[in-house]
N, C-alpha and C. Protein backbone atom coordinates (compact mmCIF):
# COMPACT_ATOMS: atom_id res chain seq x y z
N UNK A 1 0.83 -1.20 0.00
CA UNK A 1 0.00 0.00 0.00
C UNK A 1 0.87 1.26 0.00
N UNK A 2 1.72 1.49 0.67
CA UNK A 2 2.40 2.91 1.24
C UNK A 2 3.30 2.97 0.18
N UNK A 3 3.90 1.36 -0.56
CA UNK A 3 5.22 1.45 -1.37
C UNK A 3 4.05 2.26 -2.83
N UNK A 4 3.22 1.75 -3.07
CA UNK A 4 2.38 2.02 -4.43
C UNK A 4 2.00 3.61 -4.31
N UNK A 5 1.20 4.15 -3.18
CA UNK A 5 0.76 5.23 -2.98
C UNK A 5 2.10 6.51 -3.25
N UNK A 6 3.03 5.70 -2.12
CA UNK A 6 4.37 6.83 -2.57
C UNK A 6 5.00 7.16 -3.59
N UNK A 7 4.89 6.28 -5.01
CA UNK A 7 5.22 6.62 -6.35
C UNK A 7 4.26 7.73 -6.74
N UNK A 8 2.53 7.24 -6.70
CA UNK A 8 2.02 7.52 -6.93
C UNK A 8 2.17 9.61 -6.47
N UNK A 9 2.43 9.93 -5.68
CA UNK A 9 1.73 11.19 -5.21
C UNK A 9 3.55 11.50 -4.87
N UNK A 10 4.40 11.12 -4.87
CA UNK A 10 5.79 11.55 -4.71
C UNK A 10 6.31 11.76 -3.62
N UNK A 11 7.69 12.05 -3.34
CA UNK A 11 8.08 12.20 -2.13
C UNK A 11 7.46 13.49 -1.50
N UNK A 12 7.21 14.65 -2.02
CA UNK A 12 7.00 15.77 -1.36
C UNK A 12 5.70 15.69 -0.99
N UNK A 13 4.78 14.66 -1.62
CA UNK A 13 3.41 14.93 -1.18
C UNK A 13 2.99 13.62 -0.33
N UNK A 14 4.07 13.29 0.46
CA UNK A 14 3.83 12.00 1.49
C UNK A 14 3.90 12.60 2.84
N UNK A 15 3.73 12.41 3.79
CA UNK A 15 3.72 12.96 5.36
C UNK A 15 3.13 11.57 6.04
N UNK A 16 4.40 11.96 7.10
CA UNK A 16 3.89 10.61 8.50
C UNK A 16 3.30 11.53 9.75
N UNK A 17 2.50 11.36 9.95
CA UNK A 17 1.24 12.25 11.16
C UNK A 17 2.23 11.49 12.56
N UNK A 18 2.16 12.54 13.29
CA UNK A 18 2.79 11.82 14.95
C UNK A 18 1.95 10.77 15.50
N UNK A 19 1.20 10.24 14.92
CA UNK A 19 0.49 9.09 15.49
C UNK A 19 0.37 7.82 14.55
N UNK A 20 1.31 7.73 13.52
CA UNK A 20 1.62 6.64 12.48
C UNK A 20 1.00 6.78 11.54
N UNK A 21 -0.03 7.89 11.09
CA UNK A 21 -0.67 7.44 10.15
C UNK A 21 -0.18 8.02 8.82
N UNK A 22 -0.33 7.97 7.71
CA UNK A 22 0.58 8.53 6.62
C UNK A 22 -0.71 8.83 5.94
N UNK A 23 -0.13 10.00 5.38
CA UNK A 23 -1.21 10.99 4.80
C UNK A 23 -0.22 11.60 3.06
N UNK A 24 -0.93 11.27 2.18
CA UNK A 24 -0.64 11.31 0.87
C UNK A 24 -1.42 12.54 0.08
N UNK A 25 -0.87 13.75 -0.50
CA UNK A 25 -1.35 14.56 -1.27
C UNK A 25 -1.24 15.00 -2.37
N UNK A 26 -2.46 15.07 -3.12
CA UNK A 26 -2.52 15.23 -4.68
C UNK A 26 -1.99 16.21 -4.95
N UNK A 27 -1.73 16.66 -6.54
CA UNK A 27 -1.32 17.97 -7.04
C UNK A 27 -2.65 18.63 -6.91
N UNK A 28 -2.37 20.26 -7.19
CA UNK A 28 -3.68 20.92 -7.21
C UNK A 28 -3.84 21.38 -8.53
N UNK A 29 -4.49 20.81 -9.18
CA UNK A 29 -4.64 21.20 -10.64
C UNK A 29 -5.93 22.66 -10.19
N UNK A 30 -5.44 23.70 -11.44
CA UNK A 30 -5.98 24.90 -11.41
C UNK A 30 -7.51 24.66 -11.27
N UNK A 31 -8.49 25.66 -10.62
CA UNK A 31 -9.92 25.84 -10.96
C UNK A 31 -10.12 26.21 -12.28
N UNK A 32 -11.30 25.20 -12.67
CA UNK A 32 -12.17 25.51 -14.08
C UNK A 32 -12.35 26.96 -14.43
N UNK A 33 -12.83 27.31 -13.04
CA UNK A 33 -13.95 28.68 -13.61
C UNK A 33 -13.04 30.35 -12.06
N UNK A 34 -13.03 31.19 -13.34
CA UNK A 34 -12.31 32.29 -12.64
C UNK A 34 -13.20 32.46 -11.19
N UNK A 35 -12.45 32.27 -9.95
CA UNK A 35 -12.92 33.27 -8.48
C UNK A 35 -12.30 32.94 -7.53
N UNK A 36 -12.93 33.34 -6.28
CA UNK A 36 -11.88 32.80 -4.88
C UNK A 36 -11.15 31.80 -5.05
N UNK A 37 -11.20 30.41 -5.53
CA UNK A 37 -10.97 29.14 -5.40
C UNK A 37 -9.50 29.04 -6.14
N UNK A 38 -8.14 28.49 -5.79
CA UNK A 38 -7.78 28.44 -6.69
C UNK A 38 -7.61 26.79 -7.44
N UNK A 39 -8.16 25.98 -6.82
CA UNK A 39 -8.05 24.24 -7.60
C UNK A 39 -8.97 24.01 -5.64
N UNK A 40 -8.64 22.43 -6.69
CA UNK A 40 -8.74 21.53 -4.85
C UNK A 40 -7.96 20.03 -6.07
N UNK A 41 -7.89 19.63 -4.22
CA UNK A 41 -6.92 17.99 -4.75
C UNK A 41 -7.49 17.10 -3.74
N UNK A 42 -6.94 15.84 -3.66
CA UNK A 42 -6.99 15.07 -3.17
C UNK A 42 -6.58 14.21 -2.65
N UNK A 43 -6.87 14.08 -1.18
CA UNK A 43 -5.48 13.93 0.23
C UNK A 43 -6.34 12.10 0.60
N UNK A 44 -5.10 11.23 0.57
CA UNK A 44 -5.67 9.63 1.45
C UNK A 44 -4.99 9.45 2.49
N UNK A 45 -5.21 8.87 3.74
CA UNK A 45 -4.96 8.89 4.39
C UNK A 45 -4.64 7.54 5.10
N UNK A 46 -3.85 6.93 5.42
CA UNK A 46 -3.66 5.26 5.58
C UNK A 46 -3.28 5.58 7.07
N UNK A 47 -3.91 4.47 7.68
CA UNK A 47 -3.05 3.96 9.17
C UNK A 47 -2.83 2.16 9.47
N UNK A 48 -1.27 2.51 9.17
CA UNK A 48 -0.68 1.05 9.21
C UNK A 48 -1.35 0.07 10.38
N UNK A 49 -1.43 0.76 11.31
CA UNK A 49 -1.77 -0.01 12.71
C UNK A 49 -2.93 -0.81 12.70
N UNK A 50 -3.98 -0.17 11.69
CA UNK A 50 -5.18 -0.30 11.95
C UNK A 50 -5.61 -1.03 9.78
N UNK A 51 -4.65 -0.78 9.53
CA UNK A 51 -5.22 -0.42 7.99
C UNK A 51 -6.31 0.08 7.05
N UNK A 52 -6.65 0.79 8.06
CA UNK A 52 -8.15 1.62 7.36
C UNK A 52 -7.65 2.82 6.77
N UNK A 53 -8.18 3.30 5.64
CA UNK A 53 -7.71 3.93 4.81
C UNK A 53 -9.01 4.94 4.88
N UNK A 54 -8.70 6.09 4.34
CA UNK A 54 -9.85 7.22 3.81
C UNK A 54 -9.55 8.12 3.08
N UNK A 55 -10.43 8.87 2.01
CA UNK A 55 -9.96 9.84 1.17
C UNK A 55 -11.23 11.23 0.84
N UNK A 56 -10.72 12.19 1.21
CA UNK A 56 -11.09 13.08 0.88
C UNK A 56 -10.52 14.14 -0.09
N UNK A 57 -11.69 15.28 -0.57
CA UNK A 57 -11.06 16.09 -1.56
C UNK A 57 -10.97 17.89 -0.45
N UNK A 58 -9.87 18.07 -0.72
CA UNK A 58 -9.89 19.99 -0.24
C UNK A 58 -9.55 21.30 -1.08
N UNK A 59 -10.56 21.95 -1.32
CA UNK A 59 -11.00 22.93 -1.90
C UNK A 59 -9.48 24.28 -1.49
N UNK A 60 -9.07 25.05 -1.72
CA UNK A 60 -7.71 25.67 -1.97
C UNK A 60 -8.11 27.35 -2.50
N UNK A 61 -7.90 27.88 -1.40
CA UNK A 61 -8.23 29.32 -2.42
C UNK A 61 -6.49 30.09 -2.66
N UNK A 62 -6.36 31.57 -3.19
CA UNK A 62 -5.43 31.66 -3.80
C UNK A 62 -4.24 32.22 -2.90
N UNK A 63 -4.95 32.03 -1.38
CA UNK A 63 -3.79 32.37 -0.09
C UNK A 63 -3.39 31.04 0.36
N UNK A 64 -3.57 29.65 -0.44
CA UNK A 64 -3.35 28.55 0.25
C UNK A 64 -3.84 28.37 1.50
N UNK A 65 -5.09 28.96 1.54
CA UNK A 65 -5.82 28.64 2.40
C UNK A 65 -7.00 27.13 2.46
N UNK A 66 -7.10 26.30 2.96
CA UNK A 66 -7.75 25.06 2.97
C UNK A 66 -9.55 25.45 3.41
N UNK A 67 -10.39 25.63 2.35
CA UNK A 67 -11.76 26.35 2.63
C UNK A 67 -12.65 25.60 2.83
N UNK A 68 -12.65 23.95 1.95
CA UNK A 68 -13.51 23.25 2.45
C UNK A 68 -13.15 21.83 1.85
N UNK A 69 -13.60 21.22 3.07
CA UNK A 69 -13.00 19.25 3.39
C UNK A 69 -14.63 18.20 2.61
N UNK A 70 -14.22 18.03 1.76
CA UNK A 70 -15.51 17.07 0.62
C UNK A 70 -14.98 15.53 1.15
N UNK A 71 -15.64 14.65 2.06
CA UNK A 71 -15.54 13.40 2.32
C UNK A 71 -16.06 12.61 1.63
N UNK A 72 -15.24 11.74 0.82
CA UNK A 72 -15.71 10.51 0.02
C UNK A 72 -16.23 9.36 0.67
């Protein structure tokens, strides 16, 4: 899982959380349509301990600010 995911999304967009869990993040490809927003991507989240996995998408405006969490 972690070896596949980490090609996938690269070294810079891998992170280990202080509680084991590893958290993987998408590129932010630009917004469609001109305004606040500037893209959103999409972050998974694995915990070895437990192996439950989850993925959500986060919305990105143009201060790199994180505006809103879309749960899959």
């Amino acid at each position: 899982m972690h070896y596949q995911q980490s090609e996938k999304y690269g070294k810079a967009g891998v992170r280990e959380l202080s509680d084991g869990r590893i958290r993987y993040y998408g590129e932010i490809p630009p917004a469609t349509k001109a305004g606040e927003m500037a893209g959103r991507r999409v972050l998974r989240e694995w915990n070895p301990a437990t192996g439950l996995k989850k993925t959500w998408h986060e919305t990105i405006d143009h201060n790199g600010i994180i505006r809103k969490l879309d749960l899959m």
